[in-house]
PDB file of N, CA and C in Angstrom:
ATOM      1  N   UNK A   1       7.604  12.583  -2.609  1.00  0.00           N
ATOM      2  CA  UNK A   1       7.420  14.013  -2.592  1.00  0.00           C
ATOM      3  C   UNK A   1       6.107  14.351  -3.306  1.00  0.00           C
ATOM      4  N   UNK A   2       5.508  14.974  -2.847  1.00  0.00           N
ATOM      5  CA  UNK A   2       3.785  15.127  -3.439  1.00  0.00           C
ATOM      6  C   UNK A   2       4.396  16.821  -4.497  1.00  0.00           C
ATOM      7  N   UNK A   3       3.029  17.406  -4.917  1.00  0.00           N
ATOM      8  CA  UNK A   3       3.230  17.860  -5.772  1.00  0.00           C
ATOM      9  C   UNK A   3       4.054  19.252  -5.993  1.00  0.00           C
ATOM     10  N   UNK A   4       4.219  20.137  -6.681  1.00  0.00           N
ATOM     11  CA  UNK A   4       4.823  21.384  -6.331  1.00  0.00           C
ATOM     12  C   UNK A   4       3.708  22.270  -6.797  1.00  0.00           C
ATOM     13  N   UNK A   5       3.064  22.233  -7.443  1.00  0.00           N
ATOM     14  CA  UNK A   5       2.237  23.326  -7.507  1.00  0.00           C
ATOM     15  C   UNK A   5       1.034  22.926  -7.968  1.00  0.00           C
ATOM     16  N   UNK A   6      -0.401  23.274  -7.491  1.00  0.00           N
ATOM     17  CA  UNK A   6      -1.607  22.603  -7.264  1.00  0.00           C
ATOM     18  C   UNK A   6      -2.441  24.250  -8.091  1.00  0.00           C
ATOM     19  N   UNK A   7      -3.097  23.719  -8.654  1.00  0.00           N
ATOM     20  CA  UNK A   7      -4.337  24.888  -9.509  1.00  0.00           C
ATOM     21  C   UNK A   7      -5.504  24.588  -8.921  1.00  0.00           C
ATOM     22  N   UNK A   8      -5.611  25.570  -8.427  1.00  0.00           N
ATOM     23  CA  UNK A   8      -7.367  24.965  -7.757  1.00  0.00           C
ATOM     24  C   UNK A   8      -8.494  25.641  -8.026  1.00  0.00           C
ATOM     25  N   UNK A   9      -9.214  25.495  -8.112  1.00  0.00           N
ATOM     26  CA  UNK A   9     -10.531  25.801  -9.154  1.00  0.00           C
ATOM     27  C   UNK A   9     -11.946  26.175  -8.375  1.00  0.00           C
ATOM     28  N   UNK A  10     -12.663  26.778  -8.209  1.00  0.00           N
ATOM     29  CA  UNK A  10     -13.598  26.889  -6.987  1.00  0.00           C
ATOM     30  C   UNK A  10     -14.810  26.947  -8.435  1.00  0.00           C
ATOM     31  N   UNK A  11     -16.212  26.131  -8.213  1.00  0.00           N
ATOM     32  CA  UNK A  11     -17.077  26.000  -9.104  1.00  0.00           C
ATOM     33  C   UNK A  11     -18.480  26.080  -8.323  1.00  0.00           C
ATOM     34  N   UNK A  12     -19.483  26.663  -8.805  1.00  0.00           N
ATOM     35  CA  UNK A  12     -20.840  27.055  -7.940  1.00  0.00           C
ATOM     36  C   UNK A  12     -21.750  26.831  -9.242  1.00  0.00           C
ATOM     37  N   UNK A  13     -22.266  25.726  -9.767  1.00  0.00           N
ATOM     38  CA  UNK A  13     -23.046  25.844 -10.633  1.00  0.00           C
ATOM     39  C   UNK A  13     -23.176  26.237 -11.530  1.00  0.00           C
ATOM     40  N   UNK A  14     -21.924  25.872 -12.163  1.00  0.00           N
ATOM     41  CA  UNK A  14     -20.718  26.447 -13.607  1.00  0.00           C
ATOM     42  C   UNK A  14     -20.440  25.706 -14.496  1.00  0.00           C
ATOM     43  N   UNK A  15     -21.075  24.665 -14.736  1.00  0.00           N
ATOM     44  CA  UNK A  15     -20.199  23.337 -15.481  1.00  0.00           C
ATOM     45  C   UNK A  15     -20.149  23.882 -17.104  1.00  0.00           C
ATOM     46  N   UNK A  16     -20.911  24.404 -17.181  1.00  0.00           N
ATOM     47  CA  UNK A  16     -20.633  24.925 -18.889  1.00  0.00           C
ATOM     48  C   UNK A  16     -19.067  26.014 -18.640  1.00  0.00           C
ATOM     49  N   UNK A  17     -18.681  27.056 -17.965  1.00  0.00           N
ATOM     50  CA  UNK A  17     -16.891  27.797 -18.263  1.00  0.00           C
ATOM     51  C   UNK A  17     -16.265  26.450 -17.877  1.00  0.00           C
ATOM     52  N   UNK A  18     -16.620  25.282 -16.774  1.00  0.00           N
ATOM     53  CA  UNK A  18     -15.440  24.546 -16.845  1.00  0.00           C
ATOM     54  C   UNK A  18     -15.515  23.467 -18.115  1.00  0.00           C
ATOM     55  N   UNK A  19     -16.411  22.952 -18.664  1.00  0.00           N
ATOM     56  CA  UNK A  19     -16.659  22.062 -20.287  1.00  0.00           C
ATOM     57  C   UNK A  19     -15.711  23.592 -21.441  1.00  0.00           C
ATOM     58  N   UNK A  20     -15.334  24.422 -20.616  1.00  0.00           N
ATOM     59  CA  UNK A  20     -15.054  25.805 -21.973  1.00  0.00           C
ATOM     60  C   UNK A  20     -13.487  25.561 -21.658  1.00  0.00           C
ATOM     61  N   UNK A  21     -13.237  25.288 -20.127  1.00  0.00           N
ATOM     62  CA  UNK A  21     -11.688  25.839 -19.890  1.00  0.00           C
ATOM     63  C   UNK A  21     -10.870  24.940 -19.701  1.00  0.00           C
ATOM     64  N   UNK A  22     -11.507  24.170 -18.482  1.00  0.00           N
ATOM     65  CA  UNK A  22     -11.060  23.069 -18.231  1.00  0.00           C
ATOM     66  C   UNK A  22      -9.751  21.699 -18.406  1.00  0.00           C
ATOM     67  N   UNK A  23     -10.494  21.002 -19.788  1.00  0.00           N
ATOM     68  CA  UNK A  23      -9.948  20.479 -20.822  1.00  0.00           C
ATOM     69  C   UNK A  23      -8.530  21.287 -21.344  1.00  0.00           C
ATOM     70  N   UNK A  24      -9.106  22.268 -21.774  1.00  0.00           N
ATOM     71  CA  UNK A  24      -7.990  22.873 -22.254  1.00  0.00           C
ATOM     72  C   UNK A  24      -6.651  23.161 -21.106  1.00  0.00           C
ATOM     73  N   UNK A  25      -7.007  23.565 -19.942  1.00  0.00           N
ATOM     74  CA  UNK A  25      -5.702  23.729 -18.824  1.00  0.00           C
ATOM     75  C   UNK A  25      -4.853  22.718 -18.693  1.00  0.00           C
ATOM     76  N   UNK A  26      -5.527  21.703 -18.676  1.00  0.00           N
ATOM     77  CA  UNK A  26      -5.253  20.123 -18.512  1.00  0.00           C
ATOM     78  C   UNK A  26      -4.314  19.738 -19.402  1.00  0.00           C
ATOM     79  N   UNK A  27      -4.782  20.104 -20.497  1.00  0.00           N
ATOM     80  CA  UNK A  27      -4.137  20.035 -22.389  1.00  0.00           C
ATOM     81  C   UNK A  27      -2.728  20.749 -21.896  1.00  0.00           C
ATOM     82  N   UNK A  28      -2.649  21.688 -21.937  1.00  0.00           N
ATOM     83  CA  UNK A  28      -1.838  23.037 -21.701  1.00  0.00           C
ATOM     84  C   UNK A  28      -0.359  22.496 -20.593  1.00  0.00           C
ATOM     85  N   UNK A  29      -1.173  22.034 -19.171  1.00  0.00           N
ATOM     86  CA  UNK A  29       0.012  21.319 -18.556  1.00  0.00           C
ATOM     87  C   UNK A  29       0.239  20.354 -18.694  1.00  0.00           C
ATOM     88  N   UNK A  30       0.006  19.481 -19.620  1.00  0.00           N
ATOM     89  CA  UNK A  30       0.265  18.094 -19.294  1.00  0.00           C
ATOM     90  C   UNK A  30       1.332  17.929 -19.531  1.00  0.00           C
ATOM     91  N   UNK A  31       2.389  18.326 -20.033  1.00  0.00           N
ATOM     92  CA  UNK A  31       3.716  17.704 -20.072  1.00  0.00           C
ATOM     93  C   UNK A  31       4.316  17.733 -18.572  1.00  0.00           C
ATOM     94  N   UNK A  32       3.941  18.247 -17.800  1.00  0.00           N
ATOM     95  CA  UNK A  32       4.293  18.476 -16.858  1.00  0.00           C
ATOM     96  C   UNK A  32       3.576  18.403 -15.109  1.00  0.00           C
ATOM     97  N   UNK A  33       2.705  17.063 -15.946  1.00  0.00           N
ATOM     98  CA  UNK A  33       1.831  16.478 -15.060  1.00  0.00           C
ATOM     99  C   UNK A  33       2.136  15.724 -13.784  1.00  0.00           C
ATOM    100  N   UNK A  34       3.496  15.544 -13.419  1.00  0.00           N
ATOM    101  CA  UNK A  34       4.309  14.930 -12.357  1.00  0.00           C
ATOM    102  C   UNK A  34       4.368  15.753 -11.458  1.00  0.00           C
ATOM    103  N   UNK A  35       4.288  17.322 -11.929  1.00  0.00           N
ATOM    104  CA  UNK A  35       4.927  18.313 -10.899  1.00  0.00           C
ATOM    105  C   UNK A  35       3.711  19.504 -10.265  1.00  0.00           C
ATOM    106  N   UNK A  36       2.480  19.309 -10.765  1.00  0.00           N
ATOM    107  CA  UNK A  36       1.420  19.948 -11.129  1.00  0.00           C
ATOM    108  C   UNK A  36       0.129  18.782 -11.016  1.00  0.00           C
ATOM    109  N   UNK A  37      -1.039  19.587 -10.194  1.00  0.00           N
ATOM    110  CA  UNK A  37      -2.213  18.794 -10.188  1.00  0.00           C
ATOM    111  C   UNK A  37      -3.234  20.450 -10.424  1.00  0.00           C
ATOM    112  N   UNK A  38      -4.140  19.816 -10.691  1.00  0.00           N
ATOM    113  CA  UNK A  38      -5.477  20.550 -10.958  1.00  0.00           C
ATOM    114  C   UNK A  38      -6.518  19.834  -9.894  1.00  0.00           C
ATOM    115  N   UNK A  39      -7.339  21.011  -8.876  1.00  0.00           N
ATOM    116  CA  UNK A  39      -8.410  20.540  -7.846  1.00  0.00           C
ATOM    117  C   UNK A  39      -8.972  21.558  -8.052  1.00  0.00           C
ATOM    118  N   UNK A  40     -10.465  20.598  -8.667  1.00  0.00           N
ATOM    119  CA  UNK A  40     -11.536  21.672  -8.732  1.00  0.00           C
ATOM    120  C   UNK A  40     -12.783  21.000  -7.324  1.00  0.00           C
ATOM    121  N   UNK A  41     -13.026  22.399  -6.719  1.00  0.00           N
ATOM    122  CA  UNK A  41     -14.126  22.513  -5.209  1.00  0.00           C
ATOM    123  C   UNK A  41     -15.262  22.994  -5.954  1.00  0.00           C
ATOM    124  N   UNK A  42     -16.252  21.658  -5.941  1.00  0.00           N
ATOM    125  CA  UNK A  42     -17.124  22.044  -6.606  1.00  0.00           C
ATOM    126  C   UNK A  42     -18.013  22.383  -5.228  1.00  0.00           C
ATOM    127  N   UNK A  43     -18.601  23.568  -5.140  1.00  0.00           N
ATOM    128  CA  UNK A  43     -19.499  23.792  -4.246  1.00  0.00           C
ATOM    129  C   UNK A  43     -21.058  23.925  -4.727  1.00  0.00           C
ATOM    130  N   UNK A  44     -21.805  23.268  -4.125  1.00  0.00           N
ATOM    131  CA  UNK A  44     -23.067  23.034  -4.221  1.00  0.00           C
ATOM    132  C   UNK A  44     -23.432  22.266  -4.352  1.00  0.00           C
ATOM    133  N   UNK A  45     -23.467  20.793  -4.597  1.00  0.00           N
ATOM    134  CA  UNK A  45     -22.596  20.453  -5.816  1.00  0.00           C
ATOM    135  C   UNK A  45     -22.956  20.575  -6.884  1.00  0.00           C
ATOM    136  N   UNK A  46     -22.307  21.069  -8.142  1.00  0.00           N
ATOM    137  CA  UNK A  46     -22.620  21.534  -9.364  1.00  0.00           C
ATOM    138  C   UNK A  46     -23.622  20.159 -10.161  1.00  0.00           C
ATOM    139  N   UNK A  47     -24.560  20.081 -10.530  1.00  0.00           N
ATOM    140  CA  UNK A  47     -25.280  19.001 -11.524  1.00  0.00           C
ATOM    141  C   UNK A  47     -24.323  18.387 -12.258  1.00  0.00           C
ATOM    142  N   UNK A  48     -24.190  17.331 -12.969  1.00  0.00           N
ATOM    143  CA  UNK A  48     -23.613  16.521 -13.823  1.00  0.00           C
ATOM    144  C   UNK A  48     -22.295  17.116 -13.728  1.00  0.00           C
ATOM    145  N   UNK A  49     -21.467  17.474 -13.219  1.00  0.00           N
ATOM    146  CA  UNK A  49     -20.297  17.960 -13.313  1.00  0.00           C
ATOM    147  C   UNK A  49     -19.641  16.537 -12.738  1.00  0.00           C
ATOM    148  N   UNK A  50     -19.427  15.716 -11.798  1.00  0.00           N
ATOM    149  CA  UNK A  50     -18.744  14.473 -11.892  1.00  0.00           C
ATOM    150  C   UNK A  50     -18.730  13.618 -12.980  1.00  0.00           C
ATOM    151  N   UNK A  51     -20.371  13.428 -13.255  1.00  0.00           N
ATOM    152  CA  UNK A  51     -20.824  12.653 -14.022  1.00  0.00           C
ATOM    153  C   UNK A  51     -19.687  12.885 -15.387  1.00  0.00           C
ATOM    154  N   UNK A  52     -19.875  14.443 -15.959  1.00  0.00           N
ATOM    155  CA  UNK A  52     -18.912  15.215 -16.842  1.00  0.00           C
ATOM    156  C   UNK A  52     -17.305  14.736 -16.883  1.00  0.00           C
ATOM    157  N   UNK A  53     -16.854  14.732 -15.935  1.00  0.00           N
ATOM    158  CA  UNK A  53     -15.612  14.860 -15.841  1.00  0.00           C
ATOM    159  C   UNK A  53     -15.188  13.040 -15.862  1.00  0.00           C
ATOM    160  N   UNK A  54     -16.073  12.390 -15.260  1.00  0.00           N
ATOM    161  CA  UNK A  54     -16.038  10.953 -15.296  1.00  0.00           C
ATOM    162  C   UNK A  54     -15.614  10.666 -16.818  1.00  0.00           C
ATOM    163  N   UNK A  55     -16.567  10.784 -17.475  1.00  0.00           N
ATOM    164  CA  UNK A  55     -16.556  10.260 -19.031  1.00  0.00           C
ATOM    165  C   UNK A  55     -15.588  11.530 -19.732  1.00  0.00           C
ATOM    166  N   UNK A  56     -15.187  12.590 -19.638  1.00  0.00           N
ATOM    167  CA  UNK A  56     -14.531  13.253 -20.755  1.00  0.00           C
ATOM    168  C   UNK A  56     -12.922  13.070 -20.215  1.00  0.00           C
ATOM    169  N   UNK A  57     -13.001  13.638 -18.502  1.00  0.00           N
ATOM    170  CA  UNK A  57     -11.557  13.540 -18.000  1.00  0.00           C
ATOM    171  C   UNK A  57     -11.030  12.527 -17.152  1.00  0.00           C
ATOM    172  N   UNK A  58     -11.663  11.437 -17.196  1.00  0.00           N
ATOM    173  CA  UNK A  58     -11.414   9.775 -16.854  1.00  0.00           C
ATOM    174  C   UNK A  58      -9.956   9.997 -16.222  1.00  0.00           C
ATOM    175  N   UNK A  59      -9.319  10.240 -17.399  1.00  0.00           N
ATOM    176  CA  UNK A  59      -8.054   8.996 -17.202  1.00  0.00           C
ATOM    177  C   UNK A  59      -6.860  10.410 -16.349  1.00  0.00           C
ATOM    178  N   UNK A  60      -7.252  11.463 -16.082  1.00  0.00           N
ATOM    179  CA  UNK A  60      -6.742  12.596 -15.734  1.00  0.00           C
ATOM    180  C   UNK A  60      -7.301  12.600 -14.244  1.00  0.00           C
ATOM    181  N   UNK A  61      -8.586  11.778 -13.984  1.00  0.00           N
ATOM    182  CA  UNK A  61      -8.982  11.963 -12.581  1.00  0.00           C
ATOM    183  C   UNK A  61      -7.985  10.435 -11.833  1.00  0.00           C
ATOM    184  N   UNK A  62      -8.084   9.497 -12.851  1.00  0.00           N
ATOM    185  CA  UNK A  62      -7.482   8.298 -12.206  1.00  0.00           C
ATOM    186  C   UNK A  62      -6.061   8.346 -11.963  1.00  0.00           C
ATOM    187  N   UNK A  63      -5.044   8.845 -12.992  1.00  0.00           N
ATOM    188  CA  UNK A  63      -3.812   9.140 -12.403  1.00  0.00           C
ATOM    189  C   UNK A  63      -3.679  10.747 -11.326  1.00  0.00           C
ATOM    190  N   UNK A  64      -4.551  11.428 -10.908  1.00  0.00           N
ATOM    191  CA  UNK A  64      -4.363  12.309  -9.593  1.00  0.00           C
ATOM    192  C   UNK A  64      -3.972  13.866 -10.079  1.00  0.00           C
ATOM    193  N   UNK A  65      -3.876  13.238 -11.827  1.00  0.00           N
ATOM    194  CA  UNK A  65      -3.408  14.906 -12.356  1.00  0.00           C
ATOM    195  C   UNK A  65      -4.710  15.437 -12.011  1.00  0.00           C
ATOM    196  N   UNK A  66      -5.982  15.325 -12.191  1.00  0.00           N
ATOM    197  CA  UNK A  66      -7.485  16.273 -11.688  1.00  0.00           C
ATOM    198  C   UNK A  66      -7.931  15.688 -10.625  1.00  0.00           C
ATOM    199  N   UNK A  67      -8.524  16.219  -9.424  1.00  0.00           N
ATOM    200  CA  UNK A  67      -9.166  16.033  -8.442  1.00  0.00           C
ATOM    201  C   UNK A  67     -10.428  16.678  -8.395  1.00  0.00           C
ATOM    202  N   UNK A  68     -11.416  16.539  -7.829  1.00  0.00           N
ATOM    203  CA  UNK A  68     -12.469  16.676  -7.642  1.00  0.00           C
ATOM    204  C   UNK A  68     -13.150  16.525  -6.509  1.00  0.00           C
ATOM    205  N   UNK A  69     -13.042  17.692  -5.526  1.00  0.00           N
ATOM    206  CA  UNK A  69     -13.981  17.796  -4.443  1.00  0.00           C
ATOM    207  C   UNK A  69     -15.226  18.281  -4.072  1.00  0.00           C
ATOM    208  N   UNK A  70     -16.006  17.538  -3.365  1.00  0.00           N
ATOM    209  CA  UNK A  70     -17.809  18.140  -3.796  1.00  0.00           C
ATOM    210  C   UNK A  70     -17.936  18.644  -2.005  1.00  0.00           C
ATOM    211  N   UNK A  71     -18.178  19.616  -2.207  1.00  0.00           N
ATOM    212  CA  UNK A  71     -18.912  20.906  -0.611  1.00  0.00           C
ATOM    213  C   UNK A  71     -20.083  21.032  -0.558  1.00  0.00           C
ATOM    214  N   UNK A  72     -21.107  20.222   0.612  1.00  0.00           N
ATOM    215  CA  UNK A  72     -22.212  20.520   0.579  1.00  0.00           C
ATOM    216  C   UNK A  72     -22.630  22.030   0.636  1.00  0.00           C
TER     217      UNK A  72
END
């Protein structure tokens, strides 16, 4: 059964509110990370924002709780 409720995030050359909010949403649901994912659409694609999320939210992108899609 995939997830029940998905947060999705739309980003245009923003990476500093998501380094502000981000983290913290993540923080906020995680107990309840089985039932809940976070997908942020980065459109444009935002500068260092993978790069970002690689090294701070690693281990949140590898188990599927954060996703990350890039829109030319």
């Amino acid at each position: 059964m995939g997830k029940k409720l998905s947060f999705c995030i739309t980003c245009m050359h923003r990476l500093y509110q998501l380094k502000q909010t981000l983290p913290q949403n993540l923080s906020d649901n995680g107990r309840n990370k089985k039932e809940i994912e976070f997908i942020v659409a980065d459109i444009g694609p935002t500068p260092g924002l993978l790069e970002w999320a690689r090294s701070k939210l690693g281990k949140h992108l590898e188990s599927g709780y954060l996703k990350i899609y890039q829109c030319p």
